[in-house]
C-alpha atoms as a PDB file:
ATOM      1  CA  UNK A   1      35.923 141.091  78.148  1.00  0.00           C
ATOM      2  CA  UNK A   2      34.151 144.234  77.010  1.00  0.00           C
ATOM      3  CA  UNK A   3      35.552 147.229  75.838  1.00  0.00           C
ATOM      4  CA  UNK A   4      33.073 149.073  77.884  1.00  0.00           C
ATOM      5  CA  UNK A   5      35.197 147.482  80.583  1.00  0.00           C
ATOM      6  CA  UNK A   6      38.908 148.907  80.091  1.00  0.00           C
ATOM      7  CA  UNK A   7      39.115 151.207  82.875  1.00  0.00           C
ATOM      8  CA  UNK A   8      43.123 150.848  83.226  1.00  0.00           C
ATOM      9  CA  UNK A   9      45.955 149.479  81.612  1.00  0.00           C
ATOM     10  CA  UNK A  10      45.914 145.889  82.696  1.00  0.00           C
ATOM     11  CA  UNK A  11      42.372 145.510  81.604  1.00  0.00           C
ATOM     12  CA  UNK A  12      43.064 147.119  78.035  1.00  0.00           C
ATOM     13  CA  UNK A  13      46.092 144.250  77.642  1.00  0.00           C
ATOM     14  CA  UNK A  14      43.514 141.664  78.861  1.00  0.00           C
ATOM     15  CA  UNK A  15      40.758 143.350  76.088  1.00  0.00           C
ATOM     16  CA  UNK A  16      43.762 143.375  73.035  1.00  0.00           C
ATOM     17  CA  UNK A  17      45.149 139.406  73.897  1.00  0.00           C
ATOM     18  CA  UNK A  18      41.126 138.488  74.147  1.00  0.00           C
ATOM     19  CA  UNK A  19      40.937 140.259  70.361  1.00  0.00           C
ATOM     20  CA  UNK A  20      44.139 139.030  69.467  1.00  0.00           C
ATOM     21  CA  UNK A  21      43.078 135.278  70.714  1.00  0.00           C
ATOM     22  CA  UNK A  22      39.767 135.701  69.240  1.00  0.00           C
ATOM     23  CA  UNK A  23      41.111 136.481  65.715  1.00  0.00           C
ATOM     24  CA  UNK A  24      44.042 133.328  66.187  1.00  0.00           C
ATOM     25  CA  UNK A  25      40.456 130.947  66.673  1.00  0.00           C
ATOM     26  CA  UNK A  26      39.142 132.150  63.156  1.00  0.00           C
ATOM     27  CA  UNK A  27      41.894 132.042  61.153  1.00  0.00           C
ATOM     28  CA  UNK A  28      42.358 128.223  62.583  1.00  0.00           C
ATOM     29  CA  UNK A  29      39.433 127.347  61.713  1.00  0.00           C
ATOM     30  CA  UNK A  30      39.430 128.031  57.985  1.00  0.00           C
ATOM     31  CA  UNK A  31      40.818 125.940  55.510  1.00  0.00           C
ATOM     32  CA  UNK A  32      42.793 128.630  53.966  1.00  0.00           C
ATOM     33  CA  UNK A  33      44.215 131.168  55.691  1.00  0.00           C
ATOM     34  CA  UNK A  34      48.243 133.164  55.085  1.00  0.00           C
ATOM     35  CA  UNK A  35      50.692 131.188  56.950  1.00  0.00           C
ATOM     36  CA  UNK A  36      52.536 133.663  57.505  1.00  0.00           C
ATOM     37  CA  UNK A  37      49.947 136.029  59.230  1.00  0.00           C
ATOM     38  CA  UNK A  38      48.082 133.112  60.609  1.00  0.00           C
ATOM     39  CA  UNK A  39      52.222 132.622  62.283  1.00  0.00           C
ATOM     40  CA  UNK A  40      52.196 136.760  63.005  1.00  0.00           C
ATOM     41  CA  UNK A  41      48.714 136.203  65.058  1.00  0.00           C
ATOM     42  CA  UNK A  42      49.757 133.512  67.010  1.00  0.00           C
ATOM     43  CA  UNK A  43      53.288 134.808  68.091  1.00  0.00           C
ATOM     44  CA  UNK A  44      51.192 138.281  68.787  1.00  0.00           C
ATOM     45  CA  UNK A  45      48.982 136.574  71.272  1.00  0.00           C
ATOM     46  CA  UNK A  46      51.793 134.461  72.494  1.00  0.00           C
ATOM     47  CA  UNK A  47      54.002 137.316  73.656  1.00  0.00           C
ATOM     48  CA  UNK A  48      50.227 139.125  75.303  1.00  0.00           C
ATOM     49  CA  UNK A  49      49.729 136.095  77.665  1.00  0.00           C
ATOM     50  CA  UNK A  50      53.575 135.920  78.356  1.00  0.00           C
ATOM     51  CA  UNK A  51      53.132 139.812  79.311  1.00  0.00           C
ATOM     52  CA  UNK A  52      49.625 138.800  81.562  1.00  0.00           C
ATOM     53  CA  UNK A  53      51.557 136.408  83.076  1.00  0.00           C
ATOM     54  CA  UNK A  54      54.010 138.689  83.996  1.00  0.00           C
ATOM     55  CA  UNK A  55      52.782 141.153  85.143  1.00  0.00           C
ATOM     56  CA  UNK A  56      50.154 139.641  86.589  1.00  0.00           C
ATOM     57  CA  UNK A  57      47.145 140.850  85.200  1.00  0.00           C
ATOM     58  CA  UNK A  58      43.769 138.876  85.437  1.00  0.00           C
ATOM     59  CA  UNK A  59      42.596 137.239  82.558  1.00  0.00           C
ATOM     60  CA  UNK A  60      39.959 135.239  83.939  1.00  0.00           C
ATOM     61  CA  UNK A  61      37.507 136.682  81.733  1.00  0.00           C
ATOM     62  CA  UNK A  62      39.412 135.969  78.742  1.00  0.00           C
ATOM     63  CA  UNK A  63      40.296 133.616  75.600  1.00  0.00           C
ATOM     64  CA  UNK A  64      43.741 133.717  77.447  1.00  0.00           C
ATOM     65  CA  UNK A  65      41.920 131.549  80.880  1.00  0.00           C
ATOM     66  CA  UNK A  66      41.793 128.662  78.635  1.00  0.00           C
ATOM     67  CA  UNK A  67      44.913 129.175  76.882  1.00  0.00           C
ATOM     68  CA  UNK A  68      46.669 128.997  80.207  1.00  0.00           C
ATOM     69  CA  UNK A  69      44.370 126.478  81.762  1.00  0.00           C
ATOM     70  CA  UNK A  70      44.684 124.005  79.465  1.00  0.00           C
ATOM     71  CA  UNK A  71      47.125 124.117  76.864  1.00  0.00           C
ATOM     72  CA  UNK A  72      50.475 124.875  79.091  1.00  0.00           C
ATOM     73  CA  UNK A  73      50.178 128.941  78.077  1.00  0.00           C
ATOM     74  CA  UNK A  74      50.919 127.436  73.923  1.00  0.00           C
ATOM     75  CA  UNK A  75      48.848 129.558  71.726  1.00  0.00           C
ATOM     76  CA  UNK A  76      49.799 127.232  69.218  1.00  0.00           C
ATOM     77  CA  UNK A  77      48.624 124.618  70.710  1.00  0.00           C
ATOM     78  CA  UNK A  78      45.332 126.308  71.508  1.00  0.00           C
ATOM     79  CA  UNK A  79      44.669 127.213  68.639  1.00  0.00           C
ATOM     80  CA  UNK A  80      44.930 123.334  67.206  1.00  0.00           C
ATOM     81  CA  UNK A  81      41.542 122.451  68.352  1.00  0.00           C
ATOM     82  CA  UNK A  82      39.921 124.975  65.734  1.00  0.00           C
ATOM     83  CA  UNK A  83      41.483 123.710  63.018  1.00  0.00           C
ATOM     84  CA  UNK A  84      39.393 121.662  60.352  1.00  0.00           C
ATOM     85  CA  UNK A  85      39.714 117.751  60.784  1.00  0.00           C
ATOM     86  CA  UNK A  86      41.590 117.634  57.866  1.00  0.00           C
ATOM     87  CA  UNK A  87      44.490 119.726  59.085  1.00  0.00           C
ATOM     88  CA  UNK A  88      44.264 119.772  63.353  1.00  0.00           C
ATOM     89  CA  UNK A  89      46.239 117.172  65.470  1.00  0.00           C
ATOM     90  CA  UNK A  90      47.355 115.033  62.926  1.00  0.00           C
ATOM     91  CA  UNK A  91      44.425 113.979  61.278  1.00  0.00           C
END
């Protein structure tokens, strides 16, 4: 989703989970990132796609699509498969 795009409320909660989602993927995927913000990020996005859900605003066009899709709604688990080898599902 673009920003160019937010033309109402339900589209501006679609554009912050997308941001929110987008910085949950790059923290994953470093080696090194805080916990506890890494934690903060996730729970953020969490409670966004809980809210979508909701109140049922289309994410379709969002990080949020797949989150849904196919990880049961779990940011947490979403955000798994941008970990580094060393530290994603066990490995």
């Amino acid at each position: 989703m673009f920003k160019s795009r937010v033309l109402n409320p339900q589209d501006a909660l679609a554009y912050v989970t997308d941001c929110t989602l987008a910085t949950v993927s790059d923290m994953a995927s470093k080696k090194s990132s805080p916990k506890g913000e890494f934690g903060r990020q996730v729970g953020i996005a969490q409670q966004a796609i809980e809210w979508m859900l909701e109140f049922e605003v289309d994410f379709s066009n969002t990080r949020a699509a797949d989150v849904v899709k196919n990880h049961d709604g779990s940011v947490a688990a979403w955000a798994e498969i941008f970990a580094p080898p060393s530290q994603g599902r066990g490995n």
